[in-house]
C-alpha atoms as a PDB file:
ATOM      1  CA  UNK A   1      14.355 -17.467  -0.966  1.00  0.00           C
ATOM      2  CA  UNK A   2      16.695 -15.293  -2.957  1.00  0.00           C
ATOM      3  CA  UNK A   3      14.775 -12.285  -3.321  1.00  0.00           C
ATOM      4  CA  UNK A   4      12.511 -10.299  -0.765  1.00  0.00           C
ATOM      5  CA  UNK A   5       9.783  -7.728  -2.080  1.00  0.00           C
ATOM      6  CA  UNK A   6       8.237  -5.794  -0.105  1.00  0.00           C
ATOM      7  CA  UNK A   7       4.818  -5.194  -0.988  1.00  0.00           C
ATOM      8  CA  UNK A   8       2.927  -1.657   0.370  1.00  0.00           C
ATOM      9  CA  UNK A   9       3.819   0.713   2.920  1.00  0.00           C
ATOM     10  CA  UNK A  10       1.802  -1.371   5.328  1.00  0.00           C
ATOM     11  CA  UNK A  11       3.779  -4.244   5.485  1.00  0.00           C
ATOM     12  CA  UNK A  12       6.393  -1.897   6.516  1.00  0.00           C
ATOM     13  CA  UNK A  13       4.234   0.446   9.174  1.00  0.00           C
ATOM     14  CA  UNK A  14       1.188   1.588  10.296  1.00  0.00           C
ATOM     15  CA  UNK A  15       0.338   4.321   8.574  1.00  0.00           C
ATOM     16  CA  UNK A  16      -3.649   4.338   8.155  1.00  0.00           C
ATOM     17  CA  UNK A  17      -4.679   7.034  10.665  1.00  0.00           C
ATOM     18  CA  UNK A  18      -2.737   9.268   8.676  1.00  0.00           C
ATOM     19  CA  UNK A  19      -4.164   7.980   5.227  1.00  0.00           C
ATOM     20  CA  UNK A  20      -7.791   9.011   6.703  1.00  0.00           C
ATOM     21  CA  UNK A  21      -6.612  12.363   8.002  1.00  0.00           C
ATOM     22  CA  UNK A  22      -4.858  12.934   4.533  1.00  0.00           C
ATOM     23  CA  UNK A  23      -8.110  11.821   2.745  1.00  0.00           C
ATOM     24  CA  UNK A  24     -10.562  13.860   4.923  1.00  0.00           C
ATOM     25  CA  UNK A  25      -8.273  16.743   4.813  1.00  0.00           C
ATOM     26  CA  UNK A  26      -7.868  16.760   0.577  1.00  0.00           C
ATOM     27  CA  UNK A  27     -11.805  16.229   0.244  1.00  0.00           C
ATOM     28  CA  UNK A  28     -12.668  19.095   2.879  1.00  0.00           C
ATOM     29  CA  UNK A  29     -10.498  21.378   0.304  1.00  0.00           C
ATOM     30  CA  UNK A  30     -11.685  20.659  -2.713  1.00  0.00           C
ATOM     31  CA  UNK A  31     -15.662  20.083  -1.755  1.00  0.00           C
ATOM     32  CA  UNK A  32     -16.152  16.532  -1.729  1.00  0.00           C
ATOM     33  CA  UNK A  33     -18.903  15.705   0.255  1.00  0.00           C
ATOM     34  CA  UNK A  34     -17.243  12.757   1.374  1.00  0.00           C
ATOM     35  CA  UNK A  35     -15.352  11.531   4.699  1.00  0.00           C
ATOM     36  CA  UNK A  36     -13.745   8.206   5.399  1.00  0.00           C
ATOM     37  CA  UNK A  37     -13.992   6.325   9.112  1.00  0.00           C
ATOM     38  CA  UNK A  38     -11.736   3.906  10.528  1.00  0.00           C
ATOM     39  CA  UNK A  39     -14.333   0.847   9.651  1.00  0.00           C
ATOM     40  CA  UNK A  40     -15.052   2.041   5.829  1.00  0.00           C
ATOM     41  CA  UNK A  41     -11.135   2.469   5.370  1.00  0.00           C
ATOM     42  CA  UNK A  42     -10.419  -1.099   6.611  1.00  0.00           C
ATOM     43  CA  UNK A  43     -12.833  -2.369   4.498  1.00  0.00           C
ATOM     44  CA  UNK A  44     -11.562  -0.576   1.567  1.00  0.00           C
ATOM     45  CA  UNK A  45      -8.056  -1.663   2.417  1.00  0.00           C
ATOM     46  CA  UNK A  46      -8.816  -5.141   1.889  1.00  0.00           C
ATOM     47  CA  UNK A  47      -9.143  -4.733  -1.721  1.00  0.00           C
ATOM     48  CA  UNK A  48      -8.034  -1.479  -2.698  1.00  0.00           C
ATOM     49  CA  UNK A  49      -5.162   1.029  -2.313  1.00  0.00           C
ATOM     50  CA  UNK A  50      -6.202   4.918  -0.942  1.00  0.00           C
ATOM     51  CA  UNK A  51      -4.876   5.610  -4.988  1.00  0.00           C
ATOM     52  CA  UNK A  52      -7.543   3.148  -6.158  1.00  0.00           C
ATOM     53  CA  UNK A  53     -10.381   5.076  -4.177  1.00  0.00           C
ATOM     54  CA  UNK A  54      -9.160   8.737  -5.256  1.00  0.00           C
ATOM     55  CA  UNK A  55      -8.710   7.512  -8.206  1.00  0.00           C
ATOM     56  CA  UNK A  56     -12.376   6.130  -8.909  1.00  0.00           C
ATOM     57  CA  UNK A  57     -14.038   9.274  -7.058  1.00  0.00           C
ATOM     58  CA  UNK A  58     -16.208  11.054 -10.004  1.00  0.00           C
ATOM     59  CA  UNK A  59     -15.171  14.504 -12.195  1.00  0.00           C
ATOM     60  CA  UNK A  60     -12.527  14.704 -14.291  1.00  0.00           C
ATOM     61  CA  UNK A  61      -8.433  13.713 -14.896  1.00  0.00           C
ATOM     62  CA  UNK A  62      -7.671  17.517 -13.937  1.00  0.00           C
ATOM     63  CA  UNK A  63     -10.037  17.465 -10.772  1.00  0.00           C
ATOM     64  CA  UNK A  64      -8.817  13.786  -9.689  1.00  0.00           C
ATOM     65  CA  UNK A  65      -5.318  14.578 -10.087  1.00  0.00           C
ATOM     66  CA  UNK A  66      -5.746  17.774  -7.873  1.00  0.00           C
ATOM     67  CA  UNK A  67      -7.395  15.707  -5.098  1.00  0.00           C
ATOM     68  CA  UNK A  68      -4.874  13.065  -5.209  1.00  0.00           C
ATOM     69  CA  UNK A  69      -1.750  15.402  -5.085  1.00  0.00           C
ATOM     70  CA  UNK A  70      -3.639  17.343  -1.995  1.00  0.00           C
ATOM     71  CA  UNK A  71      -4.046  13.633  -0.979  1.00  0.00           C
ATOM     72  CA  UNK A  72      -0.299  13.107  -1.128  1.00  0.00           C
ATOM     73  CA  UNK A  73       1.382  16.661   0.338  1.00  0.00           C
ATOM     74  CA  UNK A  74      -0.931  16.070   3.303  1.00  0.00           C
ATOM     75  CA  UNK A  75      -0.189  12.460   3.628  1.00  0.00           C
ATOM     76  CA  UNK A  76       4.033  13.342   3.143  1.00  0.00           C
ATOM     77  CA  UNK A  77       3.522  16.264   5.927  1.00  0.00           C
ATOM     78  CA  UNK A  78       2.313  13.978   8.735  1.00  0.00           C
ATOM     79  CA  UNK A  79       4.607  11.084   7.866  1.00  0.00           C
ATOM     80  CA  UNK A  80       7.681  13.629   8.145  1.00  0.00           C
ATOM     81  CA  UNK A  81       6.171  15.569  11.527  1.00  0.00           C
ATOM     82  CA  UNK A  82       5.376  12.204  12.810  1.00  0.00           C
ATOM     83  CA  UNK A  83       7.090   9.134  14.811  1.00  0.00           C
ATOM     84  CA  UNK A  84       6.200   6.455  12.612  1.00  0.00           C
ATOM     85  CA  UNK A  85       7.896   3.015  13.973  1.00  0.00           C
ATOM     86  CA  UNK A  86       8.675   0.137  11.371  1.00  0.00           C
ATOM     87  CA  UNK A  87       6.997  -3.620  12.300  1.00  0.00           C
ATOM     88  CA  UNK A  88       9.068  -5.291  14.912  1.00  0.00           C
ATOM     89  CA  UNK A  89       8.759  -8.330  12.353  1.00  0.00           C
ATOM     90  CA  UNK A  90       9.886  -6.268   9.200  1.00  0.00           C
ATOM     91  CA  UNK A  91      13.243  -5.582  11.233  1.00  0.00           C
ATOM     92  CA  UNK A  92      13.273  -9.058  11.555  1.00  0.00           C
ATOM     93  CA  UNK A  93      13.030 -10.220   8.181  1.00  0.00           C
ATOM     94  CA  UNK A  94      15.507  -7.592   7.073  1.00  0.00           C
ATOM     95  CA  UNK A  95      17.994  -8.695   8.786  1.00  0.00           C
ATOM     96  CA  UNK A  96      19.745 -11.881   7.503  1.00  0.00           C
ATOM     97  CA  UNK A  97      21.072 -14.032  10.740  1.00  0.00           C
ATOM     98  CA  UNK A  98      24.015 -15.301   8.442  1.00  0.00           C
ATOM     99  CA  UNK A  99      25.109 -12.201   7.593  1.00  0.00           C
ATOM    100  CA  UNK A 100      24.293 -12.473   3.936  1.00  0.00           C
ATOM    101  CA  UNK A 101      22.257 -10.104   2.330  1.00  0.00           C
ATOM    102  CA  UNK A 102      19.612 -10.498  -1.243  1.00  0.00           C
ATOM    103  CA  UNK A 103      18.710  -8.491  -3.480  1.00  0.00           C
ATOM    104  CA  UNK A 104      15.151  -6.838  -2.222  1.00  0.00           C
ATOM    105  CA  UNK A 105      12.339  -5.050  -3.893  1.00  0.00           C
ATOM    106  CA  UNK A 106       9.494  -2.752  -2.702  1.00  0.00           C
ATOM    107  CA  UNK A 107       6.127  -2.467  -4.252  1.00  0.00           C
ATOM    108  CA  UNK A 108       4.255   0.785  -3.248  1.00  0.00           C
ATOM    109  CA  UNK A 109       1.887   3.839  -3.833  1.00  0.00           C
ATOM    110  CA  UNK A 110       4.382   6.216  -1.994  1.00  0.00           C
ATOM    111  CA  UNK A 111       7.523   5.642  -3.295  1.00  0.00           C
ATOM    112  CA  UNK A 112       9.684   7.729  -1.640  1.00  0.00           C
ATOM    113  CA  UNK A 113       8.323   6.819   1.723  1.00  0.00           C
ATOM    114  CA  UNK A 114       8.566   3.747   1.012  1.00  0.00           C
ATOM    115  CA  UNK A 115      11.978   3.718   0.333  1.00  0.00           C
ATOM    116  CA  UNK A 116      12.726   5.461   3.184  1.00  0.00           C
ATOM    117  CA  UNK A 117      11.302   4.030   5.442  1.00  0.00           C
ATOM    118  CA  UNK A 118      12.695   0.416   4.367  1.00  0.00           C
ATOM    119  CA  UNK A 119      16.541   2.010   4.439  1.00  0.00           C
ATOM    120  CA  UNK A 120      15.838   3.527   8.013  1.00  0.00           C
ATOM    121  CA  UNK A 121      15.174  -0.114   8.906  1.00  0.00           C
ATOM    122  CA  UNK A 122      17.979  -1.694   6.487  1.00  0.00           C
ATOM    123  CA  UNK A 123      19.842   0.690   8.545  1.00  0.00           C
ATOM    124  CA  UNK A 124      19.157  -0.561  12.269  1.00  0.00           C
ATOM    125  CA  UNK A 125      19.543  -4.439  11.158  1.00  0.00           C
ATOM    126  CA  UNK A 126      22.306  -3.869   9.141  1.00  0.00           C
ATOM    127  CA  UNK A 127      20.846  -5.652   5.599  1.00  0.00           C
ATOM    128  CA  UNK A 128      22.543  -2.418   3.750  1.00  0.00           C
ATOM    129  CA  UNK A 129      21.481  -4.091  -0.058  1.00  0.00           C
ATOM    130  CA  UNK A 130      18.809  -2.109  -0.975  1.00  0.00           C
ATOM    131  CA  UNK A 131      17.389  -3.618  -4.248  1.00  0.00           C
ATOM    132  CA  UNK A 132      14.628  -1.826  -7.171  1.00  0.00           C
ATOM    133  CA  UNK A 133      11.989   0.466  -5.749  1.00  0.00           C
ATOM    134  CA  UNK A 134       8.322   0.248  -8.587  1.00  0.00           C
ATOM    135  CA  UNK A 135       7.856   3.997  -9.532  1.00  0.00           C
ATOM    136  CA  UNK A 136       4.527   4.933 -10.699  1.00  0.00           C
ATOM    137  CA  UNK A 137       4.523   7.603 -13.177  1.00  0.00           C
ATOM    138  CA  UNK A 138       1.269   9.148 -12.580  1.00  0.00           C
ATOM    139  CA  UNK A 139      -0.351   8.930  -9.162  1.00  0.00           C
ATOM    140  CA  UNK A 140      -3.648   8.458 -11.584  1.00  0.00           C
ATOM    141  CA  UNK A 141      -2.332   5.606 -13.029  1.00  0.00           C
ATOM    142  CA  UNK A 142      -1.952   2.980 -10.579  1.00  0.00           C
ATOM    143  CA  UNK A 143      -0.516   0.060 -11.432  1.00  0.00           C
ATOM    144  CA  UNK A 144      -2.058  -3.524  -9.550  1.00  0.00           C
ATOM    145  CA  UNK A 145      -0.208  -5.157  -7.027  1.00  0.00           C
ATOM    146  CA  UNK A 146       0.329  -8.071  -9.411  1.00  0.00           C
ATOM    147  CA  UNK A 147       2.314  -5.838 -12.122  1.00  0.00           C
ATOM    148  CA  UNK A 148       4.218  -4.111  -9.579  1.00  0.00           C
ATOM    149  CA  UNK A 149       5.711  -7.151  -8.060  1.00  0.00           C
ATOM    150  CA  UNK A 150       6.362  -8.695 -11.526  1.00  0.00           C
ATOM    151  CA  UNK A 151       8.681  -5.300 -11.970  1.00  0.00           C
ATOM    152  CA  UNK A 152      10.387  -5.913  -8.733  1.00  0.00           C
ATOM    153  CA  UNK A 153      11.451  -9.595  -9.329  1.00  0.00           C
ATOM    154  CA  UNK A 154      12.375  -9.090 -13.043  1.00  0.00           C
ATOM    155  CA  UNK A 155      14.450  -5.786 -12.069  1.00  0.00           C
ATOM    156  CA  UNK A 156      16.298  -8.293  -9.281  1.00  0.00           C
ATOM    157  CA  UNK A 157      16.458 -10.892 -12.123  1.00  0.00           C
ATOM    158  CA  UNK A 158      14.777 -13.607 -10.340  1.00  0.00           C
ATOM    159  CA  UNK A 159      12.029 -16.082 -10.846  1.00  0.00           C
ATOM    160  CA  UNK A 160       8.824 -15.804  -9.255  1.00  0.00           C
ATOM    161  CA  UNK A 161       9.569 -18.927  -7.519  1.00  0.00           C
ATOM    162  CA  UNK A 162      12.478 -17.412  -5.293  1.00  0.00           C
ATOM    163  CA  UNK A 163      10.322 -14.302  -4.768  1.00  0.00           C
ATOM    164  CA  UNK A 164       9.220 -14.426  -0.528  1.00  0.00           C
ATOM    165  CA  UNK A 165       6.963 -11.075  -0.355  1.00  0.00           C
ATOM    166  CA  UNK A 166       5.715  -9.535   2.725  1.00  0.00           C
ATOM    167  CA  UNK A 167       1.832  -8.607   2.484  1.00  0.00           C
ATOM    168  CA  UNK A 168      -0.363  -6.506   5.123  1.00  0.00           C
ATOM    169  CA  UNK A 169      -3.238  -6.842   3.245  1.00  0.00           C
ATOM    170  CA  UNK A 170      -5.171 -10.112   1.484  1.00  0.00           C
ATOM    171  CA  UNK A 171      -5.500  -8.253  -1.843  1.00  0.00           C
ATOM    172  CA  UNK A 172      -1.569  -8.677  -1.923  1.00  0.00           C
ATOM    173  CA  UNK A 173      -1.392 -12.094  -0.732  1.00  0.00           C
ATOM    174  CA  UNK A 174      -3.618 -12.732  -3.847  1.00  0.00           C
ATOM    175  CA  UNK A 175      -1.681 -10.976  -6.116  1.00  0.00           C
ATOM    176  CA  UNK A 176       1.531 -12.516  -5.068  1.00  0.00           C
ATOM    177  CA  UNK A 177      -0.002 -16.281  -4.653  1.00  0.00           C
ATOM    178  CA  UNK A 178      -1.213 -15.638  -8.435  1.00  0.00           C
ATOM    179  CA  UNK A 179       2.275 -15.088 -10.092  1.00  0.00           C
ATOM    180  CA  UNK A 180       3.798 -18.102  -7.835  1.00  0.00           C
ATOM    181  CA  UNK A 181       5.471 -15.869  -5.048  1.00  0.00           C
ATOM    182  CA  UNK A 182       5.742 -17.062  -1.821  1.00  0.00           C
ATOM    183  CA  UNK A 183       3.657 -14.613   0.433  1.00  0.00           C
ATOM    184  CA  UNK A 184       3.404 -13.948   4.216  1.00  0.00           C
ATOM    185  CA  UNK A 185       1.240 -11.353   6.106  1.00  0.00           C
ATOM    186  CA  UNK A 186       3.208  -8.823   8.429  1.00  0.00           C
ATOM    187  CA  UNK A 187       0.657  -6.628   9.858  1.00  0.00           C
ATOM    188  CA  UNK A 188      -2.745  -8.228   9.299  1.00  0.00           C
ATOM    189  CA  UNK A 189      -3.961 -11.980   9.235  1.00  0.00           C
ATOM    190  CA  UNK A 190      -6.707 -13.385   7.730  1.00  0.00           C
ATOM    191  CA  UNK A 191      -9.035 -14.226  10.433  1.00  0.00           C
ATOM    192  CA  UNK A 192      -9.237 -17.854  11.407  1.00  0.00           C
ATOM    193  CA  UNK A 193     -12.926 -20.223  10.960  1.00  0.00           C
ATOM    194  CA  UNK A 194     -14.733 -21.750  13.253  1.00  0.00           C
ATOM    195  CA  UNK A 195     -12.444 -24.853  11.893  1.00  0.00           C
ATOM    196  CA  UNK A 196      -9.545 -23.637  13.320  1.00  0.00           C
ATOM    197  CA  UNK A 197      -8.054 -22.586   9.083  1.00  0.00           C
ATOM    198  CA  UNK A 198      -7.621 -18.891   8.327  1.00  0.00           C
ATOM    199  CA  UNK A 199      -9.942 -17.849   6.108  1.00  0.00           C
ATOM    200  CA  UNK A 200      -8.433 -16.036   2.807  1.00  0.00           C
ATOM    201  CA  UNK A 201     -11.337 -14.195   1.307  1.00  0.00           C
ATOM    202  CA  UNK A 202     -10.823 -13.354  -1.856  1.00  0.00           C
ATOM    203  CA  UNK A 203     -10.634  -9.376  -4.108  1.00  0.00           C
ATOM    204  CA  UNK A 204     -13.924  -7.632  -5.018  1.00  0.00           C
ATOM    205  CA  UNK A 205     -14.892  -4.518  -6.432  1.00  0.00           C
ATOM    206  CA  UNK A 206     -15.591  -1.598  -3.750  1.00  0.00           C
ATOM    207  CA  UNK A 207     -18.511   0.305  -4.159  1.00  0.00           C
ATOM    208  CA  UNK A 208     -17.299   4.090  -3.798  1.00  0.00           C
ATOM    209  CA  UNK A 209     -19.957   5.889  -3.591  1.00  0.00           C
ATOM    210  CA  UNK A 210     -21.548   4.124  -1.334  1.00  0.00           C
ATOM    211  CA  UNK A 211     -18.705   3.446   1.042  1.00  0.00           C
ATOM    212  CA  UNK A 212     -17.262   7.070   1.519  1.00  0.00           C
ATOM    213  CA  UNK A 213     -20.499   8.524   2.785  1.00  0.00           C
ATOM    214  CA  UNK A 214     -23.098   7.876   0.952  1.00  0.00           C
ATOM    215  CA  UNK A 215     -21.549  10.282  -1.984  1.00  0.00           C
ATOM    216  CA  UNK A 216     -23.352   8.641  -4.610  1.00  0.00           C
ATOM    217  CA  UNK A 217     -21.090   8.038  -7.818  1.00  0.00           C
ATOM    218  CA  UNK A 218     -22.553  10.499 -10.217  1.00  0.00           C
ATOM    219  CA  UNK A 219     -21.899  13.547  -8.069  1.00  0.00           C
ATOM    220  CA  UNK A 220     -18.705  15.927  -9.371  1.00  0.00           C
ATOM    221  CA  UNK A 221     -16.200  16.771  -7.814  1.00  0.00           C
ATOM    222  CA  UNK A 222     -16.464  20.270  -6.540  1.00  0.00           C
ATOM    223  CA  UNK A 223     -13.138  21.950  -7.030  1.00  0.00           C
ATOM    224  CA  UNK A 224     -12.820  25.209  -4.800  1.00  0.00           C
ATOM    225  CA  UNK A 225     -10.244  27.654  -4.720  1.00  0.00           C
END
């Protein structure tokens, strides 16, 4: 493979704890009547991004975008008060045994952690190319997996084909799979059938309201001082 993308912060680390703390935290402030456990946010992982849910929660642009960036500045604070170690096998890939580095590309909601993160590692393992980083321009308008890995590989100038991209999550492997990537989980597998083959389970819609409490999905947001 020529090219290496990087696709979400969670192929990179383990930061979910501190997604749900961020989450709680932002919807305590603003009066959302809404908290998120460790079993709805692994289901929501599956096929959405934390942007995705914050991003679908009723009330207006203004009132989203207030949640979201409380959402974020919580999020940033733990991640920079915090030991946060990189994936053991993200090191691994990294880090090119003949010495040789590609071009690499990361995909990702937080950019700037992101990046960081990947050059503390780059760092440790030596693989000092650092390729294109996807920006979004508004945290309210996320772009899909699929569009931000396109980006990456035509930013590295490289056909999809010579694209390897390192998933945590199946709604990546999708995405990647779908515009001829190579893809291969770091932190989570699909979980394997009673015939012995993993089981890839395809994207579906998450019910919000439902899922984060029982906030059904009519409900504004409550915006408090």
């Amino acid at each position: 493979m020529k090219a290496l993308i990087i696709c979400s912060v969670h192929a990179v680390c383990d930061i979910a704890p501190m997604e749900r703390d961020a989450f709680n935290a932002a919807c305590a402030t603003h009066g959302v009547s809404a908290r998120l456990t460790s079993e709805d946010h692994t289901r929501i992982l599956a096929n959405a991004t934390m942007l995705d849910v914050l991003n679908h929660l009723p009330g207006s642009k203004c009132q989203r975008k207030m949640l979201v960036t409380s959402y974020l500045d919580t999020l940033n604070d733990h991640i920079w008060s915090a030991s946060v170690p990189a994936h053991k096998s993200t090191f691994a890939t990294l880090l090119d045994p003949n010495g040789h580095t590609r071009p690499t590309g990361f995909v990702s909601d937080y950019p700037l952690l992101t990046s960081n993160l990947v050059r503390s590692a780059a760092l440790l393992t030596n693989a000092t190319k650092l390729g294109h980083l996807t920006t979004l321009a508004d945290p309210l308008n996320v772009q899909s997996s699929a569009a931000g890995l396109a980006a990456s590989a035509a930013s590295l100038n490289v056909n999809h084909s010579d694209v390897e991209v390192l998933v945590a999550y199946q709604r990546d492997f999708e995405a990647a799979r779908s515009l001829g990537m190579e893809s291969r989980f770091i932190a989570e597998r699909p979980p394997i059938t009673a015939s012995g083959k993993r089981h890839r389970e395809h994207t579906r819609p998450f019910p919000v309201g439902a899922l984060l409490g029982g906030m059904p999905n009519h409900q504004p947001l409550k915006i408090v001082a």
